[in-house]
C-alpha atoms as a PDB file:
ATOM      1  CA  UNK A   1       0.698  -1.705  17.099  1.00  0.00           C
ATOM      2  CA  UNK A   2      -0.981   0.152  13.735  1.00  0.00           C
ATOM      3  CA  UNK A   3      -3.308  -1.457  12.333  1.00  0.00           C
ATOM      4  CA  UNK A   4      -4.809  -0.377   8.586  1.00  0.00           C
ATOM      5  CA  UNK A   5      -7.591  -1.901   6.538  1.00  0.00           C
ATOM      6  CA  UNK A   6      -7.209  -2.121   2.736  1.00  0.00           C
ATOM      7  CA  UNK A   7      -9.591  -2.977  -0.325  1.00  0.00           C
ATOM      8  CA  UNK A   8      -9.302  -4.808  -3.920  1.00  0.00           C
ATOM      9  CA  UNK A   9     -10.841  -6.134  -5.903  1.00  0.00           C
ATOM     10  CA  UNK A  10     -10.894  -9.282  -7.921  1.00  0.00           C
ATOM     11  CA  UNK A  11     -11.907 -10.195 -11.745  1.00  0.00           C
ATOM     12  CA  UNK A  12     -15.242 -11.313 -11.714  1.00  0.00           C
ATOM     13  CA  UNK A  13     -14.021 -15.162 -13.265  1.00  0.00           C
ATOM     14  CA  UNK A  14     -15.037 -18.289 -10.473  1.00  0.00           C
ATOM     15  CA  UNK A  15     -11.765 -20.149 -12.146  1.00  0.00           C
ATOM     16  CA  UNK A  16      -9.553 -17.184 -11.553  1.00  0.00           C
ATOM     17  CA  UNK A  17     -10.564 -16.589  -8.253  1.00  0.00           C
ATOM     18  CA  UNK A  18     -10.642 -20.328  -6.945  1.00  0.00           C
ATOM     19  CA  UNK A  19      -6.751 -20.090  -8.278  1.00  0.00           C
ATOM     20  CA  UNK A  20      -6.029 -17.362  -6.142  1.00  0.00           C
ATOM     21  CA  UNK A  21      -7.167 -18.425  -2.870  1.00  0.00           C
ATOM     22  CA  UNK A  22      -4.817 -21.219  -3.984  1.00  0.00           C
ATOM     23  CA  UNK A  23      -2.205 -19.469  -4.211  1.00  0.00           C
ATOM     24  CA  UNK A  24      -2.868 -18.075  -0.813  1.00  0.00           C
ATOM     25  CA  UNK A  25      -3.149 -21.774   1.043  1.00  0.00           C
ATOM     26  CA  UNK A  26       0.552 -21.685  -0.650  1.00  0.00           C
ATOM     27  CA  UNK A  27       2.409 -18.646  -0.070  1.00  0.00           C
ATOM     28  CA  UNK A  28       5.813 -18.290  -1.143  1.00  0.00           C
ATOM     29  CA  UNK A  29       8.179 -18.594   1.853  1.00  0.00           C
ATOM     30  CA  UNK A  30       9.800 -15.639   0.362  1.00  0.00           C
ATOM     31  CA  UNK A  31       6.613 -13.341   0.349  1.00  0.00           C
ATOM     32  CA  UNK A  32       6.259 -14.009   3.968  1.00  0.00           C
ATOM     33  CA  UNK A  33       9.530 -13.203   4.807  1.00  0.00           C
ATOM     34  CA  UNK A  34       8.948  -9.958   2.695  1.00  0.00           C
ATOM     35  CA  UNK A  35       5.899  -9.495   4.520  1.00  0.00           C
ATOM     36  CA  UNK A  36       7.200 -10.175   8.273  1.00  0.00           C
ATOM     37  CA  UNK A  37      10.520  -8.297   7.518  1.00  0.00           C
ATOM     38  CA  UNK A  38       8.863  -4.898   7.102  1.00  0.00           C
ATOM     39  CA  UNK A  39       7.273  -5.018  10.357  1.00  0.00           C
ATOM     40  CA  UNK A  40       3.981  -6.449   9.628  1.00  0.00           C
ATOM     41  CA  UNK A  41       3.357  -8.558  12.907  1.00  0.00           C
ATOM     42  CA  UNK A  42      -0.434  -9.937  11.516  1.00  0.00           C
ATOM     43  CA  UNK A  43      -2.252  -9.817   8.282  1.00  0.00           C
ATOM     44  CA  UNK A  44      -5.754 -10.908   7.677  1.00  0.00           C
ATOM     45  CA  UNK A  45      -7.550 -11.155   4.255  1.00  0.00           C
ATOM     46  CA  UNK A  46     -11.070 -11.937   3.862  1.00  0.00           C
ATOM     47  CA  UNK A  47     -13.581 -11.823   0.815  1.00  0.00           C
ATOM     48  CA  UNK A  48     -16.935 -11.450  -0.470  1.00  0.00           C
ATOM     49  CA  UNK A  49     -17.746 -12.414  -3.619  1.00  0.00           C
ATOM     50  CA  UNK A  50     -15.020 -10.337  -6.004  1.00  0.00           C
ATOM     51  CA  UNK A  51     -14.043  -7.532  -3.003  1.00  0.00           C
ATOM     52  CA  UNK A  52     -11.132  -8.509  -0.673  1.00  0.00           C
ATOM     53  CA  UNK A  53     -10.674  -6.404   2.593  1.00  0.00           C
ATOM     54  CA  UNK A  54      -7.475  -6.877   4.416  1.00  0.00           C
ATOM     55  CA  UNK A  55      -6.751  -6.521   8.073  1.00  0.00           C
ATOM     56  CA  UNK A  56      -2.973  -5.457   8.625  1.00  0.00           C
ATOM     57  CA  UNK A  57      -1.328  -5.154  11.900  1.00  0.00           C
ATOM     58  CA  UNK A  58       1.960  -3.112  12.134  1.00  0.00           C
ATOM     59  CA  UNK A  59       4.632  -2.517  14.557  1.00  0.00           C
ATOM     60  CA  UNK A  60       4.219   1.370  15.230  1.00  0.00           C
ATOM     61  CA  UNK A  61       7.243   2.309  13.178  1.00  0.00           C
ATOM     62  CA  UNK A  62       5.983   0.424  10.262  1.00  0.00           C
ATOM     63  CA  UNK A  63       5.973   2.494   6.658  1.00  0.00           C
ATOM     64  CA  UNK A  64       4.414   1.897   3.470  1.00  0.00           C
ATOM     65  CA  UNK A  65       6.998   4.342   1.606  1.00  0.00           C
ATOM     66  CA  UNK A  66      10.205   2.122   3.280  1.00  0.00           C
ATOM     67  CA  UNK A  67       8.067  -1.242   2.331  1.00  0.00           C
ATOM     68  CA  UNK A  68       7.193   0.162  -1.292  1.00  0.00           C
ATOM     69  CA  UNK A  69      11.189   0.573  -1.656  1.00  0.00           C
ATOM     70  CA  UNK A  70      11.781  -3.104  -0.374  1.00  0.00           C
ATOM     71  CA  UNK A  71       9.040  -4.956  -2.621  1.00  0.00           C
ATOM     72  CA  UNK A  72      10.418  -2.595  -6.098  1.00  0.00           C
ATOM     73  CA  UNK A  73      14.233  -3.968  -4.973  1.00  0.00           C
ATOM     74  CA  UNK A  74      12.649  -7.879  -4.440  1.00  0.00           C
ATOM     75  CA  UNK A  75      12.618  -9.921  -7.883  1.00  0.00           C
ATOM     76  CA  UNK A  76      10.672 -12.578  -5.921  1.00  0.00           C
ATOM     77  CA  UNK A  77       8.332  -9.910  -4.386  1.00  0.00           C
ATOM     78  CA  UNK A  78       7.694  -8.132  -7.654  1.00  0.00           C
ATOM     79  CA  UNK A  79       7.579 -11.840  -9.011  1.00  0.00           C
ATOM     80  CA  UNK A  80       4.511 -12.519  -7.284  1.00  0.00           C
ATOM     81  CA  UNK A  81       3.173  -9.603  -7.312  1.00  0.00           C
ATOM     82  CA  UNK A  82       2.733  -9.599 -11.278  1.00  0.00           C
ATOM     83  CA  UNK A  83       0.953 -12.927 -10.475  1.00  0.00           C
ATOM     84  CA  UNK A  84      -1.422 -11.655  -8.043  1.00  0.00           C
ATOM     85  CA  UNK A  85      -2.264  -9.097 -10.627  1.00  0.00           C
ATOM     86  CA  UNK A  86      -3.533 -12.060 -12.978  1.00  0.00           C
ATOM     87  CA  UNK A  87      -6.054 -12.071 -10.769  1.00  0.00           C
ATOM     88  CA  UNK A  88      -6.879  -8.603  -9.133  1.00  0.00           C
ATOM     89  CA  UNK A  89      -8.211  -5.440 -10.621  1.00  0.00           C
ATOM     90  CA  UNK A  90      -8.455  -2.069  -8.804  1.00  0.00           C
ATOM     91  CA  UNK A  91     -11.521  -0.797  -6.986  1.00  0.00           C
ATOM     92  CA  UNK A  92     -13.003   2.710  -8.362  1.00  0.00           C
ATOM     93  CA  UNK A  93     -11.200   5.662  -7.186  1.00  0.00           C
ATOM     94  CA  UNK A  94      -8.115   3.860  -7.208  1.00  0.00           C
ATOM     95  CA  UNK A  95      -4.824   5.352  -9.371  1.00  0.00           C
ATOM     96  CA  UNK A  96      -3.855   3.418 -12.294  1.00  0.00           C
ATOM     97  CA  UNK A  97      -1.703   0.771 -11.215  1.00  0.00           C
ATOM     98  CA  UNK A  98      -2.928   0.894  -8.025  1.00  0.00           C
ATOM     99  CA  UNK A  99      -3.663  -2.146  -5.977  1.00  0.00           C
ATOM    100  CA  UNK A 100      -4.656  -2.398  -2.231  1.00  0.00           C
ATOM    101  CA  UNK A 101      -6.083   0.687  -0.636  1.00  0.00           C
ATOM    102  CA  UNK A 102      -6.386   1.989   2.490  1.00  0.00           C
ATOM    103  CA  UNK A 103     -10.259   2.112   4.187  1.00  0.00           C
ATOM    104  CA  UNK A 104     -10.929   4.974   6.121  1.00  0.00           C
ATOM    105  CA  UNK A 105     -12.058   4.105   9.678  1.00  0.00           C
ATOM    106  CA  UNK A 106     -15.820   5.769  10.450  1.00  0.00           C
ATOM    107  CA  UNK A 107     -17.179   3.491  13.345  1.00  0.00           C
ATOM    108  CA  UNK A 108     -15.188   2.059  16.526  1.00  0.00           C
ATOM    109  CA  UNK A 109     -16.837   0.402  19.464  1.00  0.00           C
END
C-alpha cells in the first residue's frame, strides 16, 4: 500500500462550500466506482476553512498517468469533475488547470 497526500483549495464563498460537502455526503455511485477501479483501496478528505488535504491509499501498482487516462475517457468522471470545479480553485504553485496536488512528506513518527 502507497499512500499520497494532496492539497486544494476551495473559493472562499460559505454557500459554495456548504454545497460541496453536499455533494460529498452524495457521491455518484459512478465516481466511486471510478475511484475504487483504479486501485485506490482508501481515500480521506478533510478541510480547514477553504484548504482541503486528502489522504489517498493505493495498491502499490497504483498510477496517476493510467488513472489520468481513465477519468479523460469517463463522461461521468469528467462530468463531475467540471462540477467539483464550481467549487475548487488551485493552490499557488499549482499549473493552470491544475487541481489536487501532491504534499511532500517532511516529518514521520
Amino acid at each position: 500500500m502507497i499512500r499520497y497526500c494532496l492539497t486544494l483549495d476551495l473559493k472562499d464563498d460559505a454557500a459554495l462550500i456548504a454545497e460541496y460537502e453536499a455533494h460529498h455526503q452524495a457521491v455518484w455511485p459512478e465516481i466511486l466506482a471510478s475511484i475504487t477501479g483504479s486501485g485506490i483501496i482508501g481515500m480521506t478528505i478533510y478541510r480547514h476553512d477553504v484548504r482541503l488535504f486528502m489522504i489517498m491509499e493505493t495498491m502499490d501498482d497504483f498510477s496517476f498517468e493510467i488513472k489520468a487516462e481513465k477519468d479523460a475517457a469517463n463522461p461521468k468522471v469528467q462530468e463531475w469533475e467540471e462540477l467539483m470545479w464550481k467549487y475548487q480553485q488551485s493552490v499557488k504553485g499549482a499549473l493552470a488547470g491544475e487541481k489536487w496536488i501532491l504534499m511532500t512528506k517532511i516529518f514521520e513518527l
